[in-house]
Protein backbone atom coordinates (compact mmCIF):
# COMPACT_ATOMS: atom_id res chain seq x y z
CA UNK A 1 -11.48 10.42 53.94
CA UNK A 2 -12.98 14.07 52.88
CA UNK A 3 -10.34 15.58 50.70
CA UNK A 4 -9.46 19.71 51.11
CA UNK A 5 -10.36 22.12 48.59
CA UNK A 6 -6.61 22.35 47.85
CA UNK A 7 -5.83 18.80 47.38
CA UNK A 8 -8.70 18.40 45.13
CA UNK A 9 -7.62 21.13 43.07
CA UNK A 10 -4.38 19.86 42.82
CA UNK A 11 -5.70 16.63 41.79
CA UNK A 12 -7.94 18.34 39.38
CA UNK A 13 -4.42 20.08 37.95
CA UNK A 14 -3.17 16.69 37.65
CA UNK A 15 -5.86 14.84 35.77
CA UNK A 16 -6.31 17.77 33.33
CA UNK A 17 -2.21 17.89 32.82
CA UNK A 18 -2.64 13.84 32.22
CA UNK A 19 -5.54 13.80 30.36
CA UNK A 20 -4.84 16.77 28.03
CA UNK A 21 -1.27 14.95 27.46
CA UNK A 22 -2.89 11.81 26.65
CA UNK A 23 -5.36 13.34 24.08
CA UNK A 24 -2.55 15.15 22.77
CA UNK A 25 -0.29 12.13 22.59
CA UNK A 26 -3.16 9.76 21.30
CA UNK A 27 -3.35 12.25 18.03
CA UNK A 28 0.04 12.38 17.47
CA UNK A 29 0.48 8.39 17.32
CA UNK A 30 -3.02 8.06 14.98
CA UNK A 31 -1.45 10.67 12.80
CA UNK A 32 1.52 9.72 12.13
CA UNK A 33 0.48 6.20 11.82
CA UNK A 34 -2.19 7.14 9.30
CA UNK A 35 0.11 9.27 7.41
CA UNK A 36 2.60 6.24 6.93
CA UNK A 37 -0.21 3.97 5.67
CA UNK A 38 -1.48 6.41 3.42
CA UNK A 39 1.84 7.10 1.82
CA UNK A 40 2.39 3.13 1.41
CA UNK A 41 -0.87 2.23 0.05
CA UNK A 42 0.01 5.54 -2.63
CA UNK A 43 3.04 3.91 -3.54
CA UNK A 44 1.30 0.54 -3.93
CA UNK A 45 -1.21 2.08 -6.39
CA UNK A 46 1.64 3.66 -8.37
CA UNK A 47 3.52 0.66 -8.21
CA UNK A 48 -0.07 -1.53 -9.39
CA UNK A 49 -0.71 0.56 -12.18
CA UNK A 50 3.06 0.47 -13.22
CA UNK A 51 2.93 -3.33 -13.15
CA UNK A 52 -0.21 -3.87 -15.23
CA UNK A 53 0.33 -1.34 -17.76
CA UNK A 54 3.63 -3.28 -18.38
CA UNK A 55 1.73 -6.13 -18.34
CA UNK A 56 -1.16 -4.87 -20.69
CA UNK A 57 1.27 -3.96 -23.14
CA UNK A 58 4.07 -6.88 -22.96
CA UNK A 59 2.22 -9.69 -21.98
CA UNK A 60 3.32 -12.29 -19.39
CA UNK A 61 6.97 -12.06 -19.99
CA UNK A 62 7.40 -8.65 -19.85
CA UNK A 63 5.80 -8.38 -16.27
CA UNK A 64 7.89 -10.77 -14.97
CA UNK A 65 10.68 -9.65 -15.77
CA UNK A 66 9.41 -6.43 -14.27
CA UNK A 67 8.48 -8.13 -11.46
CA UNK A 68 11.95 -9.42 -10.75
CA UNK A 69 13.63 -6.11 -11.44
CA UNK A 70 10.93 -4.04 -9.10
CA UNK A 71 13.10 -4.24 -6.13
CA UNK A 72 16.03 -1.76 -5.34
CA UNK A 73 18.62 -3.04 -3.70
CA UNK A 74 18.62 -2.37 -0.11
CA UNK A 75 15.05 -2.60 -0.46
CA UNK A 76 13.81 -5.87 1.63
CA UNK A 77 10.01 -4.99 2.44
CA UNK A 78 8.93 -4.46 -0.93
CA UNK A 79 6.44 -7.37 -1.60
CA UNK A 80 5.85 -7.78 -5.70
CA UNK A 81 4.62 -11.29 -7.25
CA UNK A 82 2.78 -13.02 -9.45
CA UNK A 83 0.78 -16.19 -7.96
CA UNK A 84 -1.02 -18.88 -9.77
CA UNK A 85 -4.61 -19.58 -8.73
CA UNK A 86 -3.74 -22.03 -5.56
CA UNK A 87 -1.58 -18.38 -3.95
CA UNK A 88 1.78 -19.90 -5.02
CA UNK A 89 4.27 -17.28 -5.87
CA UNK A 90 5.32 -17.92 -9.41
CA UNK A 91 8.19 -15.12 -10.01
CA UNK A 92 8.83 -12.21 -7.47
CA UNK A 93 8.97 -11.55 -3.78
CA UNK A 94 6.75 -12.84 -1.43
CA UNK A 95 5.69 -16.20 0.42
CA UNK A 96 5.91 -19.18 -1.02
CA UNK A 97 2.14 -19.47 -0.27
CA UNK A 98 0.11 -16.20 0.17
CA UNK A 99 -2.60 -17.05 3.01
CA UNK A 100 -4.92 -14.22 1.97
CA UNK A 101 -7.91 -14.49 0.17
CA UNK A 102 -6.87 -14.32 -3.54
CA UNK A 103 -9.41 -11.77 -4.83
CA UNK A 104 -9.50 -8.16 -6.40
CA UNK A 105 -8.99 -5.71 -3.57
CA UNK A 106 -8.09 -2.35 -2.83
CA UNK A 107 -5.34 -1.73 -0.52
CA UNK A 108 -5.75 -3.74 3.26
CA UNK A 109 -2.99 -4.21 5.71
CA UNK A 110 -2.90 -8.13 6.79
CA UNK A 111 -0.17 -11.14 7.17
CA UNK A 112 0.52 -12.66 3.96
CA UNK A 113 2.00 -16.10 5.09
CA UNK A 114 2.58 -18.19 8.07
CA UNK A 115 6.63 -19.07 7.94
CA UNK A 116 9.44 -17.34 9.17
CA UNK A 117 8.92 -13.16 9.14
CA UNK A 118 5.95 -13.29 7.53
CA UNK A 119 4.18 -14.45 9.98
CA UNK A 120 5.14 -11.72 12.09
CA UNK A 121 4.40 -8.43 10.57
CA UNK A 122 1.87 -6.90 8.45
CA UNK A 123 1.72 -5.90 5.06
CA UNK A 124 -0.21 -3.55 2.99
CA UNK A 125 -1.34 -5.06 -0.26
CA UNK A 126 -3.51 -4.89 -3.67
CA UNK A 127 -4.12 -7.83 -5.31
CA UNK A 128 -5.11 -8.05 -9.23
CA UNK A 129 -6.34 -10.47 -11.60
CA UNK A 130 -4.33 -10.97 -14.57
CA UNK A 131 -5.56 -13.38 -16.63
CA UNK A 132 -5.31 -16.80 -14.38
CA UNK A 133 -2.88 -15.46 -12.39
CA UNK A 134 -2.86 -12.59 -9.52
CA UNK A 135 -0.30 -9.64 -9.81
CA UNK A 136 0.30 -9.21 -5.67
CA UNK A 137 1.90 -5.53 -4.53
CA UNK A 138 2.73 -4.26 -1.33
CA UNK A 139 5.16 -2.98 1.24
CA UNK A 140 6.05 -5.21 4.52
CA UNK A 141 5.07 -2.74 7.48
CA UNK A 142 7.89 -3.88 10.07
CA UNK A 143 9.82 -0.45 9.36
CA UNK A 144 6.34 1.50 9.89
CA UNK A 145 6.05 -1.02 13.34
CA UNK A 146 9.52 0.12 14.05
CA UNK A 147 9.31 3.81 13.64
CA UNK A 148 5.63 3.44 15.41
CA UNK A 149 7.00 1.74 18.68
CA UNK A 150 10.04 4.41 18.53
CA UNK A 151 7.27 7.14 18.74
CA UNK A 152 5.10 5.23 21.35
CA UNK A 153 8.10 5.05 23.61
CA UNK A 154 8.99 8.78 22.88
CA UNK A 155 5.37 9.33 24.15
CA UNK A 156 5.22 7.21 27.27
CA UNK A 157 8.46 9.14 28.10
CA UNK A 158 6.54 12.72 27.27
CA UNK A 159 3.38 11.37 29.10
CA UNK A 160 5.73 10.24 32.10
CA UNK A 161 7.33 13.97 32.10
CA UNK A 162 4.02 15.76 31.70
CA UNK A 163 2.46 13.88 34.67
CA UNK A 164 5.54 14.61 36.84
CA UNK A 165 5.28 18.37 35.57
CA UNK A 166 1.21 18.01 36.31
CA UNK A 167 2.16 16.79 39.61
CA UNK A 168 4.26 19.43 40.17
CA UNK A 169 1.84 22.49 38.83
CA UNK A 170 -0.97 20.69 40.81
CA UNK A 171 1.14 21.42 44.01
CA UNK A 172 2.14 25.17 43.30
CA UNK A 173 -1.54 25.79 42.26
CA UNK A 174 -2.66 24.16 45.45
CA UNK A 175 -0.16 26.09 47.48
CA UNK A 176 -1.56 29.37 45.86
CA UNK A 177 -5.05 28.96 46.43
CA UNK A 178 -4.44 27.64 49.82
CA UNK A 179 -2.71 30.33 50.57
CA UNK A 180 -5.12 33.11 49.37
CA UNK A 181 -8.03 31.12 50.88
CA UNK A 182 -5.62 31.02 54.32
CA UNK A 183 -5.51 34.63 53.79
CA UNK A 184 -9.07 35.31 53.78
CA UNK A 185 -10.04 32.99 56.26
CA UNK A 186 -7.35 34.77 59.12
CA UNK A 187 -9.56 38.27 58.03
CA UNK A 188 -12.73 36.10 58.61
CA UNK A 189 -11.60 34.62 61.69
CA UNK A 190 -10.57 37.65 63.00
CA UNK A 191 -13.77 39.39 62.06
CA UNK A 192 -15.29 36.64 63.88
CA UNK A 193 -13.40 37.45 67.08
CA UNK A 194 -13.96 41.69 66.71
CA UNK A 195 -11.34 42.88 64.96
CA UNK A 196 -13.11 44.11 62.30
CA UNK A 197 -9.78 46.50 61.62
CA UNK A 198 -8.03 43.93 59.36
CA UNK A 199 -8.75 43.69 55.25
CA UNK A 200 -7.82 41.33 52.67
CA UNK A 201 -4.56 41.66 51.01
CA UNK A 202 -5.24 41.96 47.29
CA UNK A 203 -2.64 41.39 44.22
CA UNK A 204 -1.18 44.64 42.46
CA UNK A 205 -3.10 44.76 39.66
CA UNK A 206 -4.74 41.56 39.87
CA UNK A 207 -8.09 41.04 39.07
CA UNK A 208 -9.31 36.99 39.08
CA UNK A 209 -11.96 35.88 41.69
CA UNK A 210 -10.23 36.21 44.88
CA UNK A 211 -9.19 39.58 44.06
CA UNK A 212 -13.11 40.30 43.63
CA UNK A 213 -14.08 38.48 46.23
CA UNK A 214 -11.35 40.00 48.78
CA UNK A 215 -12.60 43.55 47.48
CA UNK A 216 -16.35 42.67 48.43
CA UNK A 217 -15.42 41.20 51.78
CA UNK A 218 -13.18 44.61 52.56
CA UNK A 219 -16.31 46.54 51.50
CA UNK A 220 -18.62 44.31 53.51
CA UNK A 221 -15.94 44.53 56.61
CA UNK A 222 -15.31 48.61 55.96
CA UNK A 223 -19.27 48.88 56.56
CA UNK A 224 -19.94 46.49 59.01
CA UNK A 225 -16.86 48.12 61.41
CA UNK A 226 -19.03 51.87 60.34
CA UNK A 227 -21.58 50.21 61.90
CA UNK A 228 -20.32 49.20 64.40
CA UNK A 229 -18.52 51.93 65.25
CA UNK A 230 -21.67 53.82 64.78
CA UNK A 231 -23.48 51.69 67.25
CA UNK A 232 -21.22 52.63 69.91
CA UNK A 233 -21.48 56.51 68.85
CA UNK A 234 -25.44 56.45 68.89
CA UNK A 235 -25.45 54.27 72.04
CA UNK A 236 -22.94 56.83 74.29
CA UNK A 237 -24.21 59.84 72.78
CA UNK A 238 -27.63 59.11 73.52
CA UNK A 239 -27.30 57.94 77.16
CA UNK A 240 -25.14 61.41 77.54
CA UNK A 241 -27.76 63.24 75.59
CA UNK A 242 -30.64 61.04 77.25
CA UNK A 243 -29.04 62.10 80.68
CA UNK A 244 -29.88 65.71 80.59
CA UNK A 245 -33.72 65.63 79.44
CA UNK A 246 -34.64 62.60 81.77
CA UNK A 247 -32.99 64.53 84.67
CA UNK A 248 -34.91 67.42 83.92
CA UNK A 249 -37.94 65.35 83.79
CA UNK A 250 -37.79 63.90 86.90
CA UNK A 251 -36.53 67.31 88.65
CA UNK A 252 -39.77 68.51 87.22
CA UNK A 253 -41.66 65.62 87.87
CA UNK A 254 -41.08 65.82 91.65
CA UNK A 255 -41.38 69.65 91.58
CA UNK A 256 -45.02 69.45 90.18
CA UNK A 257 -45.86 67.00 92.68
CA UNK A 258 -45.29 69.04 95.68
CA UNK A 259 -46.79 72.13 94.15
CA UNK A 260 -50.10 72.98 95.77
CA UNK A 261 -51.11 75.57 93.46
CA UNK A 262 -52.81 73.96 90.20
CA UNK A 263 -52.02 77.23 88.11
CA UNK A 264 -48.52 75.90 89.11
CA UNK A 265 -48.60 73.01 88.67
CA UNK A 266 -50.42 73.04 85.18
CA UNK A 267 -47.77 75.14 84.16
CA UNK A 268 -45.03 72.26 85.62
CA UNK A 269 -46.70 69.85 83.44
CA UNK A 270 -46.31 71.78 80.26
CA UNK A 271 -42.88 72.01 81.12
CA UNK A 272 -42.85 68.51 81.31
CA UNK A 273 -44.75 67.63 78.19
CA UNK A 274 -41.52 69.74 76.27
CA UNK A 275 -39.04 67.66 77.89
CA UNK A 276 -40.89 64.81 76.66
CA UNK A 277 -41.05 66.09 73.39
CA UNK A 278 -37.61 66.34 72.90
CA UNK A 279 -37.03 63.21 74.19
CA UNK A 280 -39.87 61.18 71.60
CA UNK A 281 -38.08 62.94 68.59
CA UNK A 282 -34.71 62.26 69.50
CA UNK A 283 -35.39 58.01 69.60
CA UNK A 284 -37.60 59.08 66.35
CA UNK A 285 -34.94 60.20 64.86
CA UNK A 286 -32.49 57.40 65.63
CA UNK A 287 -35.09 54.40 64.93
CA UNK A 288 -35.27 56.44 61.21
CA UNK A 289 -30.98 56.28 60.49
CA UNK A 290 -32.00 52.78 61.59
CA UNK A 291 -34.61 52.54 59.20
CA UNK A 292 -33.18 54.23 55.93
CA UNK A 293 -29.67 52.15 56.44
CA UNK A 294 -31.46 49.10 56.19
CA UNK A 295 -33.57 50.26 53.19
CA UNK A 296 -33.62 47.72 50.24
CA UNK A 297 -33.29 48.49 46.73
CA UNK A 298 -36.52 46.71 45.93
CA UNK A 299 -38.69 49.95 47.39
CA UNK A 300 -36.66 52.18 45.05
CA UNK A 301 -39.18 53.33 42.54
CA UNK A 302 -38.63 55.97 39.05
CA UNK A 303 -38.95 59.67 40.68
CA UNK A 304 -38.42 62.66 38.39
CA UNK A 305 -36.16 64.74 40.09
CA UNK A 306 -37.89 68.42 38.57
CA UNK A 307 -41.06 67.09 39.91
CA UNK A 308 -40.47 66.27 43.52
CA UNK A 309 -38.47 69.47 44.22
CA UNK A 310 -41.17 71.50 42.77
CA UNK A 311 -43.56 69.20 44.82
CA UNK A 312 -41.78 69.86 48.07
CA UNK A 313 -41.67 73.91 47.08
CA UNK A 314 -45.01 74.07 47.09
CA UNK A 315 -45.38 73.21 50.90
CA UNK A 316 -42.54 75.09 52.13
CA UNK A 317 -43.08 78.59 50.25
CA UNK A 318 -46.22 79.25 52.87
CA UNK A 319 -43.82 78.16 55.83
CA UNK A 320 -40.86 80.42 54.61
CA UNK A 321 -43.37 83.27 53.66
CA UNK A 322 -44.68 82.88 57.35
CA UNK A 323 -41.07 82.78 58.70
CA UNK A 324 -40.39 86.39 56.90
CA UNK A 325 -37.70 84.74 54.54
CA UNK A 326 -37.89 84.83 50.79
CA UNK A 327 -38.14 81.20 49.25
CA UNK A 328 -36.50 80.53 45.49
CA UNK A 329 -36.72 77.47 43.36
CA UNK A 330 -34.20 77.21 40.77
CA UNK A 331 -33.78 74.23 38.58
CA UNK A 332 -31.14 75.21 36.18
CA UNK A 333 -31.38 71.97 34.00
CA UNK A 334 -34.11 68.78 33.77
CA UNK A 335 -32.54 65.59 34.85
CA UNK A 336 -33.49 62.23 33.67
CA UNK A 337 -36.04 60.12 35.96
CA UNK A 338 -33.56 58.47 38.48
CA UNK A 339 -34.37 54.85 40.73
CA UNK A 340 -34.84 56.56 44.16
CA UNK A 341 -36.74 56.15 47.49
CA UNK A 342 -39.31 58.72 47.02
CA UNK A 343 -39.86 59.18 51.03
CA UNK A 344 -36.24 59.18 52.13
CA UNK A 345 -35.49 61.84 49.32
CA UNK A 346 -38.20 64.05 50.44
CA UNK A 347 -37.15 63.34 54.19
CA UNK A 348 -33.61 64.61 53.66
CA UNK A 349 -34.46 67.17 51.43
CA UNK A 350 -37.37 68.85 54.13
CA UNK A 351 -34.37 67.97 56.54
CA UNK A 352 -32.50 70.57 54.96
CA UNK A 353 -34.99 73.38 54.35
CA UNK A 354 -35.96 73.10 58.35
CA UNK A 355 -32.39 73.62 58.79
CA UNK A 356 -31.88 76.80 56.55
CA UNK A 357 -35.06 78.25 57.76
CA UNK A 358 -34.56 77.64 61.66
CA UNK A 359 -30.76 78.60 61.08
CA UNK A 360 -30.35 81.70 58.37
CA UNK A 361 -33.68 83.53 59.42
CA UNK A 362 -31.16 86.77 59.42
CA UNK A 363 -29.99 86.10 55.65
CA UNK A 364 -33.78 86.41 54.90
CA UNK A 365 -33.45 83.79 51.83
CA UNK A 366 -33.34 80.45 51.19
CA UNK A 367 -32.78 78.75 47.87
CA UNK A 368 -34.05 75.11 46.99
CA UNK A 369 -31.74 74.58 43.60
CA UNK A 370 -31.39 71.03 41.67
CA UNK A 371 -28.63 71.49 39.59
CA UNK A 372 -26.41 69.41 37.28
CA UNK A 373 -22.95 67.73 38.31
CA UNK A 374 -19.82 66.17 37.02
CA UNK A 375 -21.19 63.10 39.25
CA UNK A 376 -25.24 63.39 38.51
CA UNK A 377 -27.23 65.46 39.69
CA UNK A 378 -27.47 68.17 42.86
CA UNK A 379 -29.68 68.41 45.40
CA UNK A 380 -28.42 71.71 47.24
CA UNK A 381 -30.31 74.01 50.12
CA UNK A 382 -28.66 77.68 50.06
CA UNK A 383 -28.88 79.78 53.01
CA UNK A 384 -27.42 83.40 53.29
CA UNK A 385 -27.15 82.55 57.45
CA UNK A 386 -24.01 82.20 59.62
CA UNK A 387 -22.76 79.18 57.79
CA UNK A 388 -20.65 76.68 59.66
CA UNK A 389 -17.08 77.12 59.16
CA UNK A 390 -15.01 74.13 57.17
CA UNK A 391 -13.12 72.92 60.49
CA UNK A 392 -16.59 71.97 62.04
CA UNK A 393 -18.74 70.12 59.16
CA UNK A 394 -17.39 66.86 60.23
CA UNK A 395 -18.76 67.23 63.21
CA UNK A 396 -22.16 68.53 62.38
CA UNK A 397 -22.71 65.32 60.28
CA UNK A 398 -21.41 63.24 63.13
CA UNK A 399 -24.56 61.55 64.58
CA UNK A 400 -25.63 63.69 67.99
CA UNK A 401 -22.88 66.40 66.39
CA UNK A 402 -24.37 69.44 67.48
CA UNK A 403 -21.69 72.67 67.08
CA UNK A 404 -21.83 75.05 70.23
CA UNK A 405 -23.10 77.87 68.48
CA UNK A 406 -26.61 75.35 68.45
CA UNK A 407 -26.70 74.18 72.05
CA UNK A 408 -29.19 77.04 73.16
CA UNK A 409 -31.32 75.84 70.00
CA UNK A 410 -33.63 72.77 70.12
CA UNK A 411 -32.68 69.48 68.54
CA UNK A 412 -30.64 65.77 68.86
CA UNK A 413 -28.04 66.94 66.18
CA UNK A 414 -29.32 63.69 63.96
CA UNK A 415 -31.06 65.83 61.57
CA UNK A 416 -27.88 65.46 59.39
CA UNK A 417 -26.97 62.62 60.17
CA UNK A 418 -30.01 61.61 58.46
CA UNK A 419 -29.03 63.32 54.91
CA UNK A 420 -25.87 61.29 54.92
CA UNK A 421 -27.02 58.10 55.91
CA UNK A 422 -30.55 58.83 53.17
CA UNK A 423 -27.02 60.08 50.21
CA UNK A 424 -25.23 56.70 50.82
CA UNK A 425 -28.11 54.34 50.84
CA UNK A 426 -28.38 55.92 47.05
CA UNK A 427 -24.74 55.56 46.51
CA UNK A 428 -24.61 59.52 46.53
CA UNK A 429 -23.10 61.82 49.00
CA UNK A 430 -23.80 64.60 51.20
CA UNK A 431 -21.60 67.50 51.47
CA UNK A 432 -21.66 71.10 52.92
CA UNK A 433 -20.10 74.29 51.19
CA UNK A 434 -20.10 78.01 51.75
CA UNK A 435 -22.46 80.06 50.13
CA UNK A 436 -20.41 83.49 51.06
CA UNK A 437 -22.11 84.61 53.03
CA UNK A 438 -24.21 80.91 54.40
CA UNK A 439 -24.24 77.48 53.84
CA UNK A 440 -24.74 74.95 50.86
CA UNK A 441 -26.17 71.69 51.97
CA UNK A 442 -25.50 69.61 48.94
CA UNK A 443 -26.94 66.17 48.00
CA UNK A 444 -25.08 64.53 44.87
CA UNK A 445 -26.87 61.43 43.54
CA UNK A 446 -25.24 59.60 40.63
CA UNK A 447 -27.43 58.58 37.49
């Protein structure tokens, strides 16, 4: 049976909480265990040296009598001897045989006789040659065993509790996740089934992967339902704005066809070919928003700002000249080469000059400024014209937005449309201002 993601990561809580435990609890008995042997085998080598400094000094009867005074009363695990040769004990405490191996040694923990309690615990010992007898020290480890099984039980207890607690933050963190991955699922679901109008709750303040991944799904859902809701825009408006033209067309159409008079009729047909004109650069203009919103960042190249504007000056001053308007280029500070789409740029930006020179031919100048701002850098087309007051820019830069003071004028009202889409695709923005008198069409890309 396939396990969910949230029982595995509850199981994953769980083994983590019991391994970690273990580890933990595996040091803590090897520790304490070491420390204990390492203090008895110090004592033995105190006790050792005591011994045989007694018994370098006072010979055979001074160390045992030493040995039969070395053990406090109360004291019952000290093990102090002297054996003969064969691992009888002679004087002292100890088995009446010693089963070890009777040669010099440094401190080892093993059973020193077969009978009664001996046989049942360890002891650390050192063994010494004195003369033809061995001086045996050491300390029976059954208190050590003692205290050692007391902490393995208090561990087993711990490990018992920190399984159940494991167990328990294995659930909650299961329950969490589950719950944020329910949450983001029911927006995925839903987006699945068009409603795109629902978002991802995220945590005040909180900032762990959901949190990023809810805010990229709300951004991904925020643009697909622009889309969308573009879509629908583009598609009504332009069979309303199709209507008109291809009505005219085939009004025209039919009217040239019964004309008898060819003078007449030619002049039908260049009617016509207008009307098909506008038509052509309407859908041209729509399959280009198309185009430059699905633009990747690959096809960005380095464009020097200074360079392009004076570039697209250059073509336009003859056109403005022609037009009887006075044409200014003003780049009030250098900007740093930028990652942009070299073609789009120069799109929106001609976008905007056709503008100001078709609509502010009565402020008689037009001003192509790149200028610094608090965001980048600024893009801006100045016109001393009618302007377009504040409570109708929104809908000049909605697609097939055209204001009524520019029905009589030719156009699709995408022109703009275009600018905005061509800002966002470079994380910028497009914005309009007034110029007092005119308009400021104003590009901001960020560096």
């Amino acid at each position: 049976m396939r396990l969910s993601v949230t029982a595995r990561i509850a199981l994953l809580a769980i083994a983590l909480a019991l391994v970690s435990n273990l580890v933990l609890v595996g040091f803590v008995w090897k520790q304490t265990h070491d420390d204990a042997i390492a203090a008895t085998r110090r004592e033995m080598i105190e006790q050792s040296d005591a011994l045989l400094a007694i018994w370098h000094e006072g010979g055979a009867a001074a160390l045992s009598a030493a040995v039969r005074d070395a053990r406090p009363p109360g004291d019952v695990s000290l093990v102090v001897a002297v054996l003969d040769h064969d691992g009888r004990r002679l004087v002292g405490y100890a088995p009446d045989r010693v089963t070890v191996p009777l040669r010099p040694t440094h401190f080892r923990v093993a059973r020193l006789g077969e009978e009664g309690a001996w046989g049942l615990h360890d002891t650390g010992y050192l063994l010494h040659a004195i003369g033809g007898y061995w001086l045996l020290t050491g300390r029976n480890l059954d208190v050590i065993e003692a205290e050692q099984r007391a902490i393995e039980s208090a561990l087993a207890l711990a490990v018992t509790l920190s399984l159940a607690l494991g167990i328990g933050a294995g659930l909650v963190l299961a329950r969490y996740v589950g719950a944020r991955l329910d949450r983001i699922a029911g927006v995925v679901e839903a987006a699945g089934q068009g409603d795109l109008s629902r978002r991802v709750e995220m945590v005040a303040g909180g900032a762990d992967a959901f949190d990023r991944l809810a805010a990229r799904l709300n951004v991904m859902l925020g643009r697909i339902e622009r889309l969308m809701t573009e879509l629908r825009v583009v598609t009504d408006s332009l069979a309303h704005d199709l209507r008109s033209p291809l009505a005219r067309l085939r009004t025209k159409t039919e009217q040239a066809v019964m004309i008898a008079d060819p003078a007449a009729r030619d002049a039908m047909l260049g009617g016509l070919l207008a009307e098909t004109d506008v038509v052509m650069r309407m859908l041209t203009m729509v399959i280009e928003i198309s185009r430059a919103e699905s633009v990747s960042r690959d096809r960005f190249t380095d464009v020097d700002p200074a360079a392009l504007i004076e570039e697209i000056a250059d073509l336009y001053g003859p056109v403005a000249e022609e037009a009887g308007l006075a044409f200014v280029v003003a780049i009030d500070a250098g900007s740093p080469v930028m990652r942009l789409h070299r073609e789009l740029i120069s799109q929106a930006i001609t976008n905007l000059i056709d503008n100001a020179l078709k609509h502010a031919a009565a402020g008689g100048m037009v001003t192509l400024r790149l200028a610094p701002h608090v965001e980048g850098v600024a893009i801006q087309v100045e016109d001393r014209g009618t302007g377009i007051a504040a409570s109708d820019r929104a809908q000049a830069l909605r697609r097939f937005g055209r204001l009524d003071t520019a029905r009589t004028t030719p156009g699709a009202g995408l022109g703009m449309s275009l600018i905005d889409t061509v800002a966002r695709l470079h994380d910028g923005r497009f914005e309009l201002a007034d110029n007092h008198p005119g308009l400021i069409a104003r590009i901001i890309l960020p560096l």
